[in-house]
Protein backbone atom coordinates (compact mmCIF):
# COMPACT_ATOMS: atom_id res chain seq x y z
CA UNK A 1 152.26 70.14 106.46
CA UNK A 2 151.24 67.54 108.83
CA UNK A 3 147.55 68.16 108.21
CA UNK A 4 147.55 68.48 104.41
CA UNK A 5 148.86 65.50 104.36
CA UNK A 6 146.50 64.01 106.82
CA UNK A 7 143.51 65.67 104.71
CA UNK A 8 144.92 63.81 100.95
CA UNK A 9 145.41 60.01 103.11
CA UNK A 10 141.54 61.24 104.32
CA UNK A 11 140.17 61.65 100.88
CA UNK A 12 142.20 58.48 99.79
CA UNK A 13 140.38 56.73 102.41
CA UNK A 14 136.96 57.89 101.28
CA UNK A 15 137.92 57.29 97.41
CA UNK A 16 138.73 53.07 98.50
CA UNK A 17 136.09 53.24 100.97
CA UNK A 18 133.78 54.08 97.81
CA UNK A 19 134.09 51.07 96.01
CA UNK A 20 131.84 48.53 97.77
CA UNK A 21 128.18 47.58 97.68
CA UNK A 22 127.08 49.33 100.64
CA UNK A 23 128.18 52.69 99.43
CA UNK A 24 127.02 52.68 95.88
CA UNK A 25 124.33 51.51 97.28
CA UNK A 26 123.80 54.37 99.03
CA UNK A 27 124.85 56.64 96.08
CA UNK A 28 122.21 54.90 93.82
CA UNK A 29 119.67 56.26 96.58
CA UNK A 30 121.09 59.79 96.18
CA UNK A 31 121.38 60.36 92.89
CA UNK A 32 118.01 58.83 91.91
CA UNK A 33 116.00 61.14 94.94
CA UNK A 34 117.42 64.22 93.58
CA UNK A 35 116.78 63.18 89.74
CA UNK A 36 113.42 62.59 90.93
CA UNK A 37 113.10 65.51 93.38
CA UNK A 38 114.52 67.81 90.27
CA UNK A 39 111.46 66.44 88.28
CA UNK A 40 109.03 67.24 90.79
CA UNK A 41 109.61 70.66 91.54
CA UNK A 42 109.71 71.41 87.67
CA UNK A 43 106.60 69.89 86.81
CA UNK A 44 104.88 71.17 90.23
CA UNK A 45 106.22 74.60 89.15
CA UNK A 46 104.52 74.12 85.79
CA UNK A 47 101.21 73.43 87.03
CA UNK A 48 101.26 75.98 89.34
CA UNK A 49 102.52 78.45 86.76
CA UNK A 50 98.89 77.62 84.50
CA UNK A 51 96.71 77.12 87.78
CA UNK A 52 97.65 81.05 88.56
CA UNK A 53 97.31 82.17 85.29
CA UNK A 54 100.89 83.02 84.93
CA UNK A 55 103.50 83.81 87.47
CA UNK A 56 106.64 85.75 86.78
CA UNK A 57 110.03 83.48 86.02
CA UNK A 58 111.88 84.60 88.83
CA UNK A 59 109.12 84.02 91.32
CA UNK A 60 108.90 80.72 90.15
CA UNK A 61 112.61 80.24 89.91
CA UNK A 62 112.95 81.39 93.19
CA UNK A 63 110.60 79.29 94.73
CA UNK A 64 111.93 75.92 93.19
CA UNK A 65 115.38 76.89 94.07
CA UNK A 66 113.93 76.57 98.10
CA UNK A 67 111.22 73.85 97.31
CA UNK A 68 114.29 71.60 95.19
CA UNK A 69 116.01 70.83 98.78
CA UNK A 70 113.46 70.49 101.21
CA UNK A 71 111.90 68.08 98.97
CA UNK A 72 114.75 66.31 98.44
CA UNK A 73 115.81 66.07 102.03
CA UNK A 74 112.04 64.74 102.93
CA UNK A 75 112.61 61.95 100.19
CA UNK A 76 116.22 61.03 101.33
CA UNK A 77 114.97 60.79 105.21
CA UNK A 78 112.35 58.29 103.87
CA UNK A 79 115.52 56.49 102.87
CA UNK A 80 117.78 57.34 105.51
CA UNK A 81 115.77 56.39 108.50
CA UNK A 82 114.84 52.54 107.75
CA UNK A 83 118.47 52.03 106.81
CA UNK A 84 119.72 53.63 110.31
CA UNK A 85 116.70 51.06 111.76
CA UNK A 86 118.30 48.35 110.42
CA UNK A 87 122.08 49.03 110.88
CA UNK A 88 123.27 49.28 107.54
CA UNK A 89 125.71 51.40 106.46
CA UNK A 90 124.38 55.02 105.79
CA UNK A 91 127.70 57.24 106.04
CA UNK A 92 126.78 59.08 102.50
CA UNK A 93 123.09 59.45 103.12
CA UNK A 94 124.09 61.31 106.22
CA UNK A 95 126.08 63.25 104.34
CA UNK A 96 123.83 64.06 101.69
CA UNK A 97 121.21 65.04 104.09
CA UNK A 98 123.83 67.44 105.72
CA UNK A 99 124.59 68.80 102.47
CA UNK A 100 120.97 69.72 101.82
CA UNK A 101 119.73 71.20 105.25
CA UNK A 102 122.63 73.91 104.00
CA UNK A 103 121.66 74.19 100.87
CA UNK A 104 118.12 74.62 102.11
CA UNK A 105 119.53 76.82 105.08
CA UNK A 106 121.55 78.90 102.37
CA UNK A 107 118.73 79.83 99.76
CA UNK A 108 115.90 80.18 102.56
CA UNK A 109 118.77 82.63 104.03
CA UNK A 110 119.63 84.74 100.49
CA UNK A 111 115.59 84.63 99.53
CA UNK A 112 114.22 86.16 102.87
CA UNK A 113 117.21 89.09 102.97
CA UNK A 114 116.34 89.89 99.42
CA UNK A 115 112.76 90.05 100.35
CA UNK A 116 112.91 92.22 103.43
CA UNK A 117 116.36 94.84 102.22
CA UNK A 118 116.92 97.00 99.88
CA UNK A 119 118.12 95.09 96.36
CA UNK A 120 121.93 97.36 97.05
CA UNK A 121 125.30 96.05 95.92
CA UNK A 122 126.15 95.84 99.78
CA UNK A 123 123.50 92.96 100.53
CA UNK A 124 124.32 91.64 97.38
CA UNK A 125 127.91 91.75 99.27
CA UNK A 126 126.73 90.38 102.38
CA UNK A 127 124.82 87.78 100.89
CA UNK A 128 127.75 86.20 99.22
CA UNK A 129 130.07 86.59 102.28
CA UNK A 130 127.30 85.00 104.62
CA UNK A 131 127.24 82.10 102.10
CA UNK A 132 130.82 81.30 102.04
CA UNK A 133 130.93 81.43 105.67
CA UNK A 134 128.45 78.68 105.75
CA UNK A 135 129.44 76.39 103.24
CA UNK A 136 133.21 76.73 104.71
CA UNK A 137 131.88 75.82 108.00
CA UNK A 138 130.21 72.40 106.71
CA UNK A 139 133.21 71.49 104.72
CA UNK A 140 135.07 72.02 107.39
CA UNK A 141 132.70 69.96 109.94
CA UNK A 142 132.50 67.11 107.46
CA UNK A 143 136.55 67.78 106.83
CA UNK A 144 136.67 67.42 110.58
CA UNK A 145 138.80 70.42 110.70
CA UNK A 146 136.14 72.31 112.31
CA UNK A 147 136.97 71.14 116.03
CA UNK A 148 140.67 71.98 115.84
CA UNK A 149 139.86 75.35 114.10
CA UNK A 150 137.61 76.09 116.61
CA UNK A 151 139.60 75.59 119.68
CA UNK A 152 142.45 77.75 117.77
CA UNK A 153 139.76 80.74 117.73
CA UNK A 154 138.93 79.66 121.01
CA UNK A 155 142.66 80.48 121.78
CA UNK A 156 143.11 84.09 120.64
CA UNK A 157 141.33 85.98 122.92
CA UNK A 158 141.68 88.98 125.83
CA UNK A 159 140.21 89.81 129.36
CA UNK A 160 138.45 92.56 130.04
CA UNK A 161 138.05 92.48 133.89
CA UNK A 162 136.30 89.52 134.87
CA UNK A 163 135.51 88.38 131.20
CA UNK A 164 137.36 86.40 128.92
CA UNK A 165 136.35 87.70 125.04
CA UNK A 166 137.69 85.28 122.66
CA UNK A 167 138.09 85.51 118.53
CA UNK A 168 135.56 82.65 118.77
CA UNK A 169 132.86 84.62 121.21
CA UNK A 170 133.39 87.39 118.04
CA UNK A 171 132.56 85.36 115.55
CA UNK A 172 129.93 83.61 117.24
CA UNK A 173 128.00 86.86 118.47
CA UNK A 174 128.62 88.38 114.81
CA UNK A 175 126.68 85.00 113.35
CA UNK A 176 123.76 84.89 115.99
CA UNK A 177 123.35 88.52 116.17
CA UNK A 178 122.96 88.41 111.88
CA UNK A 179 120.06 85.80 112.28
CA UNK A 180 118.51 87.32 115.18
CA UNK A 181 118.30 90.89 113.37
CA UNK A 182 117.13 89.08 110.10
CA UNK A 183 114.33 87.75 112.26
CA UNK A 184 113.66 90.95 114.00
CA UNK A 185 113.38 92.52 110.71
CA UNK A 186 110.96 89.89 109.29
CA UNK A 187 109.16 89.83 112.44
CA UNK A 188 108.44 93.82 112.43
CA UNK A 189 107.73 93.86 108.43
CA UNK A 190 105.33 90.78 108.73
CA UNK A 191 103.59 93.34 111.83
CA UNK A 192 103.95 96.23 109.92
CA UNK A 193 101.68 94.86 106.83
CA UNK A 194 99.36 93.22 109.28
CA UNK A 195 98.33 96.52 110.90
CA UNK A 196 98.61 98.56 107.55
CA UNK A 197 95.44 96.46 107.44
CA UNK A 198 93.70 97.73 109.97
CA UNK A 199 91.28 100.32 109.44
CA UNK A 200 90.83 101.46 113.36
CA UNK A 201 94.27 102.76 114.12
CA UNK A 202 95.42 106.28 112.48
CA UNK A 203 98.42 106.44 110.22
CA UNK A 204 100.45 108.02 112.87
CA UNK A 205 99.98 105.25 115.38
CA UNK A 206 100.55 102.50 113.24
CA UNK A 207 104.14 103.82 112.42
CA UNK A 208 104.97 104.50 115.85
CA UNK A 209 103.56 101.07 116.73
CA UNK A 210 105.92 99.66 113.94
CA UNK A 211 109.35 101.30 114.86
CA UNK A 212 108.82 100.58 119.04
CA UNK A 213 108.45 97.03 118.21
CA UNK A 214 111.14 97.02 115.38
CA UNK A 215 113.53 98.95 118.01
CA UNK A 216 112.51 96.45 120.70
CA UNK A 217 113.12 93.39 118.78
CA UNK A 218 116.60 94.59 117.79
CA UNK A 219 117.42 94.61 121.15
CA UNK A 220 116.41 91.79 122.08
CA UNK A 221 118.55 90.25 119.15
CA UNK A 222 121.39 91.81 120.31
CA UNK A 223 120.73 91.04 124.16
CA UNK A 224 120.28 87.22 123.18
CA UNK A 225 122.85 87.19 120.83
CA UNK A 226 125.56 88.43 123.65
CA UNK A 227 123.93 85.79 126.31
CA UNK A 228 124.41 83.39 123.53
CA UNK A 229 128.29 83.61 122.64
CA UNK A 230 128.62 83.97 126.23
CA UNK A 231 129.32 87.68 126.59
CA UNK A 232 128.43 89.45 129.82
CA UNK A 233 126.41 93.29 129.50
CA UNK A 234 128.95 94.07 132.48
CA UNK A 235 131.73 94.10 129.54
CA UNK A 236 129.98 96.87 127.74
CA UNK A 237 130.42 99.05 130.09
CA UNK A 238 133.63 100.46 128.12
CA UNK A 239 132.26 100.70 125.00
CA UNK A 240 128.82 102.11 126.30
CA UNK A 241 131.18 104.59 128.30
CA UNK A 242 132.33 105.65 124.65
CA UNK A 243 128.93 105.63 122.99
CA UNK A 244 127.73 108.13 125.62
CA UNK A 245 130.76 110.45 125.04
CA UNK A 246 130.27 110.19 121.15
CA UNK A 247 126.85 111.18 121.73
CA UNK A 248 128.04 113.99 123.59
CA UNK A 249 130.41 115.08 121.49
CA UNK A 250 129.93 114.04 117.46
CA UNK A 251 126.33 112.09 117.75
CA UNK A 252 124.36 115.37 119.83
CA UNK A 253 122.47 115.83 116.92
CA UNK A 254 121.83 112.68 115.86
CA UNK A 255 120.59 111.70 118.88
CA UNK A 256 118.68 114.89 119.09
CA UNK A 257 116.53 113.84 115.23
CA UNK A 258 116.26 110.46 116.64
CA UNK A 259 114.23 111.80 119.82
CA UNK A 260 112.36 113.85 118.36
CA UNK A 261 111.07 111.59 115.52
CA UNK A 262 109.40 109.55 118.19
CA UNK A 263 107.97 112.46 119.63
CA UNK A 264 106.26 113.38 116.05
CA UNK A 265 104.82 109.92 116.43
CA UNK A 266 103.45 110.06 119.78
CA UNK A 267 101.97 113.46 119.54
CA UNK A 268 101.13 112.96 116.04
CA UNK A 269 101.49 116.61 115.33
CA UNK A 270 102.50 115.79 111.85
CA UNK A 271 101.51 112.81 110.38
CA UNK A 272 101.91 110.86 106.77
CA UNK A 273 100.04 112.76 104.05
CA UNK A 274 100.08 115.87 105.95
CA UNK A 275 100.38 119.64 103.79
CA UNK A 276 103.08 121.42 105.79
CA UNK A 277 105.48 124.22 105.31
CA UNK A 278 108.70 124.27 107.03
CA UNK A 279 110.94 127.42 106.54
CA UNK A 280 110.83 128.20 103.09
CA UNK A 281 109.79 124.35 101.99
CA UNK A 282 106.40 123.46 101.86
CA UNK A 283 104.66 119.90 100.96
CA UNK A 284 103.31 116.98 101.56
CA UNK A 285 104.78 114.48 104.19
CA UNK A 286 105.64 110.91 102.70
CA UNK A 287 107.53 109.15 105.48
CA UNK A 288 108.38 109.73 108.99
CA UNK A 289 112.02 108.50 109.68
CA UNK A 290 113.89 107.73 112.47
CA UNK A 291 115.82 110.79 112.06
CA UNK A 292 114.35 113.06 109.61
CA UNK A 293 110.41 113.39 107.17
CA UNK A 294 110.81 113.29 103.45
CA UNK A 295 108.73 116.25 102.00
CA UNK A 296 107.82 116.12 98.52
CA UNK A 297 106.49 119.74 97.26
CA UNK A 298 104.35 120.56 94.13
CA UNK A 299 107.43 120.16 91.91
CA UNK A 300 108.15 116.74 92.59
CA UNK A 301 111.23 117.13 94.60
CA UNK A 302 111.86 115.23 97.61
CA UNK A 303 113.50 117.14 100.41
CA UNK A 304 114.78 115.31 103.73
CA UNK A 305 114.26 117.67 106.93
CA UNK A 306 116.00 116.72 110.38
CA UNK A 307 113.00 115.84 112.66
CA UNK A 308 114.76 118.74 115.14
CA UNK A 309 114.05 121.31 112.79
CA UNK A 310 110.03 120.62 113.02
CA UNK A 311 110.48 121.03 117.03
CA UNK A 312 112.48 124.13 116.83
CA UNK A 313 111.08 126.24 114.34
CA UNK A 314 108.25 127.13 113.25
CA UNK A 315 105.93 124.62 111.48
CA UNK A 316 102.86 125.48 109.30
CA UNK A 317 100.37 122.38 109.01
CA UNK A 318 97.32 122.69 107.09
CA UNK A 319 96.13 119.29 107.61
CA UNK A 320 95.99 119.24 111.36
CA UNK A 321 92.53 118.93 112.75
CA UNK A 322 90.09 120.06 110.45
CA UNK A 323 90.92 119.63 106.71
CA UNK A 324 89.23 122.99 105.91
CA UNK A 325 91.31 126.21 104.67
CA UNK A 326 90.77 129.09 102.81
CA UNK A 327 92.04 130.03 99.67
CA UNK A 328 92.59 134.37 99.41
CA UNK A 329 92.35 135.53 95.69
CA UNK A 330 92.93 138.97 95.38
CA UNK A 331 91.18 141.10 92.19
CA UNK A 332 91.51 145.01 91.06
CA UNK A 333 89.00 146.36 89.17
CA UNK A 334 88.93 149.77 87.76
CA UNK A 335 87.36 152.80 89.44
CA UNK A 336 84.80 153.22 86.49
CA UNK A 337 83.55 150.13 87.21
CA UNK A 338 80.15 148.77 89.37
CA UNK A 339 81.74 146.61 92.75
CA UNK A 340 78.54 145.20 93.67
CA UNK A 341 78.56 143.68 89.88
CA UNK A 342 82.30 142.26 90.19
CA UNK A 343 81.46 140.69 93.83
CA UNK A 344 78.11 139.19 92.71
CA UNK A 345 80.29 137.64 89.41
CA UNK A 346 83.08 136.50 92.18
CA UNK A 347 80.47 135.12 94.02
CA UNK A 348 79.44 132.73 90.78
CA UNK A 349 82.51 132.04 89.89
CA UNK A 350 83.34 130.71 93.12
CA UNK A 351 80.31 128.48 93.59
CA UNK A 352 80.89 126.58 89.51
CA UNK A 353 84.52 125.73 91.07
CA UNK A 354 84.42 121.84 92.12
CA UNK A 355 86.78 122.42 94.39
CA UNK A 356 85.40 125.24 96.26
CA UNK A 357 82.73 124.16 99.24
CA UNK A 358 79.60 125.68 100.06
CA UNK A 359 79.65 125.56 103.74
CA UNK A 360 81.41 127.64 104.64
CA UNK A 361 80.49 129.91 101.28
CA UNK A 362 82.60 131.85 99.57
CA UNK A 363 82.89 135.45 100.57
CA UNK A 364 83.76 138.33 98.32
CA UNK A 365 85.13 141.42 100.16
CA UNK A 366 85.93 145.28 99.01
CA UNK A 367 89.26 145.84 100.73
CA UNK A 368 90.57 148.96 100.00
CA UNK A 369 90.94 152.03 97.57
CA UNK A 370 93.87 151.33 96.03
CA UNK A 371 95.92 154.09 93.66
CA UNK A 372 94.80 152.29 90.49
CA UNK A 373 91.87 150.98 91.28
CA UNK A 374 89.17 149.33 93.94
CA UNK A 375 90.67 146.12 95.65
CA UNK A 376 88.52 143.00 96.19
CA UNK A 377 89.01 139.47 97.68
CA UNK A 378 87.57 136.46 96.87
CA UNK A 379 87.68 134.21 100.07
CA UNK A 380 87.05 130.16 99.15
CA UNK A 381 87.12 126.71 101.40
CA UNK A 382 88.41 123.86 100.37
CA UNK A 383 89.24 120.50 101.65
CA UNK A 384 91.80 118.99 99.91
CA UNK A 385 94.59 121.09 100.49
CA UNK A 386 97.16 118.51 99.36
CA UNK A 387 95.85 118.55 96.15
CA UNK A 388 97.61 122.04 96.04
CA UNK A 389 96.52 125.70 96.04
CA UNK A 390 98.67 127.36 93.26
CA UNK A 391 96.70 125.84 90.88
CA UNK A 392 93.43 126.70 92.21
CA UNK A 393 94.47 130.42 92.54
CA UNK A 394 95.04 129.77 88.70
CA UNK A 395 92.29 128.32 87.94
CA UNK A 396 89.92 130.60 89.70
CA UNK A 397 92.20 134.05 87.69
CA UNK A 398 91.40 132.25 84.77
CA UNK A 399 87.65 132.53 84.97
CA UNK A 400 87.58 135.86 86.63
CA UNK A 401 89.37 137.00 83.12
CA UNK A 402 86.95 135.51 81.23
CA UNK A 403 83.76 136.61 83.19
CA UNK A 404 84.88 140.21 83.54
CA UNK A 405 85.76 140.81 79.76
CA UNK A 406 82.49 139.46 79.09
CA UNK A 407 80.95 141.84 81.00
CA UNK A 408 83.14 144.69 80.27
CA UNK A 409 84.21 144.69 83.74
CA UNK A 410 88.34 146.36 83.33
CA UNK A 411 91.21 145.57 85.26
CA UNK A 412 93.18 148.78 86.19
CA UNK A 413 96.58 149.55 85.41
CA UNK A 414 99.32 152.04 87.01
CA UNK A 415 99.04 155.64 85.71
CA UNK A 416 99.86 158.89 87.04
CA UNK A 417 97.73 162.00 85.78
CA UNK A 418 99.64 165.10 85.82
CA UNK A 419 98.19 168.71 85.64
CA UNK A 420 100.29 171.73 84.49
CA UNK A 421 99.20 174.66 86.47
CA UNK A 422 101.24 177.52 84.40
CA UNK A 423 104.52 177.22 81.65
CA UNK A 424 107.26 179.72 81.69
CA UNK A 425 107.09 182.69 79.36
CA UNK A 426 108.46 181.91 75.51
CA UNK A 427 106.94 177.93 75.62
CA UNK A 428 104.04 177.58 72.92
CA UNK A 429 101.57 174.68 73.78
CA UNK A 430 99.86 173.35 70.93
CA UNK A 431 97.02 171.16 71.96
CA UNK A 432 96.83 167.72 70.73
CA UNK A 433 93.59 167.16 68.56
């Protein structure tokens, strides 16, 4: 009670203190940087807008909303700082200019989380909560409340051996460690487009170049974050204690995917764009994870396989090494038919295919003599594997159809001939005509 009532004879305070030259003043300084700061972003933004031929709204909206209070704390410094010179009174401007480095702080905050997360209701969540916590902390610092709330957090707190962990330490390592990872994040996103650049380093090693150093920096933000709000490693020692046996228990396989991934980097065994079949699944690899690869096949389905399973069964890549595999396309023809013709019209076929190379050439093979007819193969290389090899089976049938009709070349069917040897006595056969 004590303290609400201190806060209302506060604000009286400030209301009388308001009403002298000094302050207004002061206030006539405020408002007339930001109408003039608000003017200046909005016709910067204009030109701009016409000088790039056009940006979207919301970029440009998004960059006046973090433009509007740097500006504006630039211009009110200009003000503040010969006034502080020459000792008059500049309670308000300070004030102002506190206002604005966390209004700046605040959008610079929200704009670079949107930029480097997912757009997710939980960051739109966090953003909000992060927000609040700031602006509370300000009022409270200009409220001065923030000393005595402090030393209350400061208060509620528990040993663990030698180390005193207080609600305050919390707080504080939950607030630096947010920052910190927002860095890391930026840090290894701004690295990750710089070496997506670079043309001398393979696919596979830029990835594994761009999760070490995100895993590293994460650390590190988490390391500096505990140093910060004063907590010792030597009190993990508990919780790591627990980690292990979760990851002995519950987390085997988790940690199991998250080996392994690196592993698939560092070997490079299967890489980003990649044709492989795993089990019954077979694609091309889009993204290696931490603890799994998404595969999409020829249907367009995206399927997410644990990085264990590429280790412990068996994997079928057709993009490792050399490019180069062969295509089998099998063919009947009838008996009544020439081989040598239906090879030589393979052959052709094979070679007018733009997919199909010439070195190696195409092979066409007689197999076998099958019950219904003579088996062939037509054996073609191709490159571009990814591109799929369904549809170049198809593609290839499809001409084989049309060359053999044209040259009355048949494809055999199943029949059985049967031969009657003698009928039993009293059964008239009357031969068809």
């Amino acid at each position: 009670m004590n303290r609400i009532t201190y806060l209302f004879d506060r604000f009286g305070d400030y209301l009388g203190a308001l009403n002298t030259a000094e302050n207004w003043r002061q206030i006539a300084i405020i408002m007339v940087t930001l109408a003039v700061t608000w003017l200046a972003t909005r016709f910067f933004g204009r030109v701009h807008t016409r000088r790039r031929g056009g940006m979207r709204p919301l970029a440009t909206r998004q960059t006046q909303r973090m433009v509007f209070p740097l500006l504006a704390l630039l211009v009110l410094l200009s003000s503040y700082i010969p006034l502080q010179f020459i000792q008059l009174p500049v309670q308000l401007l300070r004030m102002a200019i506190i206002l604005l480095l966390t209004l700046a702080a605040v959008r610079i905050l929200v704009a670079s989380m949107r930029r480097h997360f997912a757009p997710t209701p939980t960051l739109n969540i966090w953003v909000k909560i992060l927000s609040t916590l700031i602006w509370f902390a300000v009022l409270m610092y200009l409220s001065e409340l923030l000393p005595p709330i402090l030393t209350f957090l400061d208060k509620v707190a528990i040993t663990i051996g030698d180390t005193r962990l207080s609600l305050l330490s919390a707080i504080n390592f939950l607030i630096l460690t947010a920052v910190l990872f927002s860095i890391a994040i930026w840090v290894s996103s701004y690295l990750e487009r710089r070496l997506n650049e670079s043309m001398h380093l393979s696919a596979g090693i830029r990835l594994a170049l761009v999760k070490v150093t995100r895993i590293i920096l994460v650390i590190l933000a988490v390391v500096i974050a505990l140093d910060a709000a004063g907590i010792g490693l030597t009190t993990l020692a508990v919780f790591s204690g627990a980690i292990g046996v979760g990851i002995g228990f519950g987390l085997q396989r988790t940690a199991s995917n998250f080996i392994t991934g690196f592993l698939l980097l560092f070997d490079r065994s299967v890489r980003p764009g990649d044709l492989i079949k795993v089990g019954e699944r077979m694609g091309q690899v889009l993204e290696l994870r931490a603890r799994y690869i998404v595969l999409k096949d020829f249907d367009g389905v995206s399927t997410l396989i644990p990085n264990e399973h590429l280790i412990t069964s068996e994997v079928v890549n057709w993009s490792y090494g050399d490019h180069t595999n062969r295509v089998r396309v099998p063919v009947d023809i009838s008996y009544e038919d020439d081989p040598e013709k239906a090879r030589l019209l393979l052959l052709q076929i094979a070679k007018q295919h733009p997919r199909v190379l010439t070195d190696p050439p195409p092979e066409a093979q007689l197999l076998s003599f099958g019950d219904n007819g003579l088996k062939l193969e037509l054996l073609v290389w191709i490159d571009d594997p990814e591109k799929g090899m369904a549809n170049l089976r198809s593609d290839i049938n499809l001409h084989i159809w049309r060359e053999f009709i044209a040259n009355n070349i048949h494809f055999p069917y199943p029949q059985h001939d049967i031969h009657v040897k003698a009928f039993p006595d009293g059964i008239a056969i009357n031969p068809v005509k």
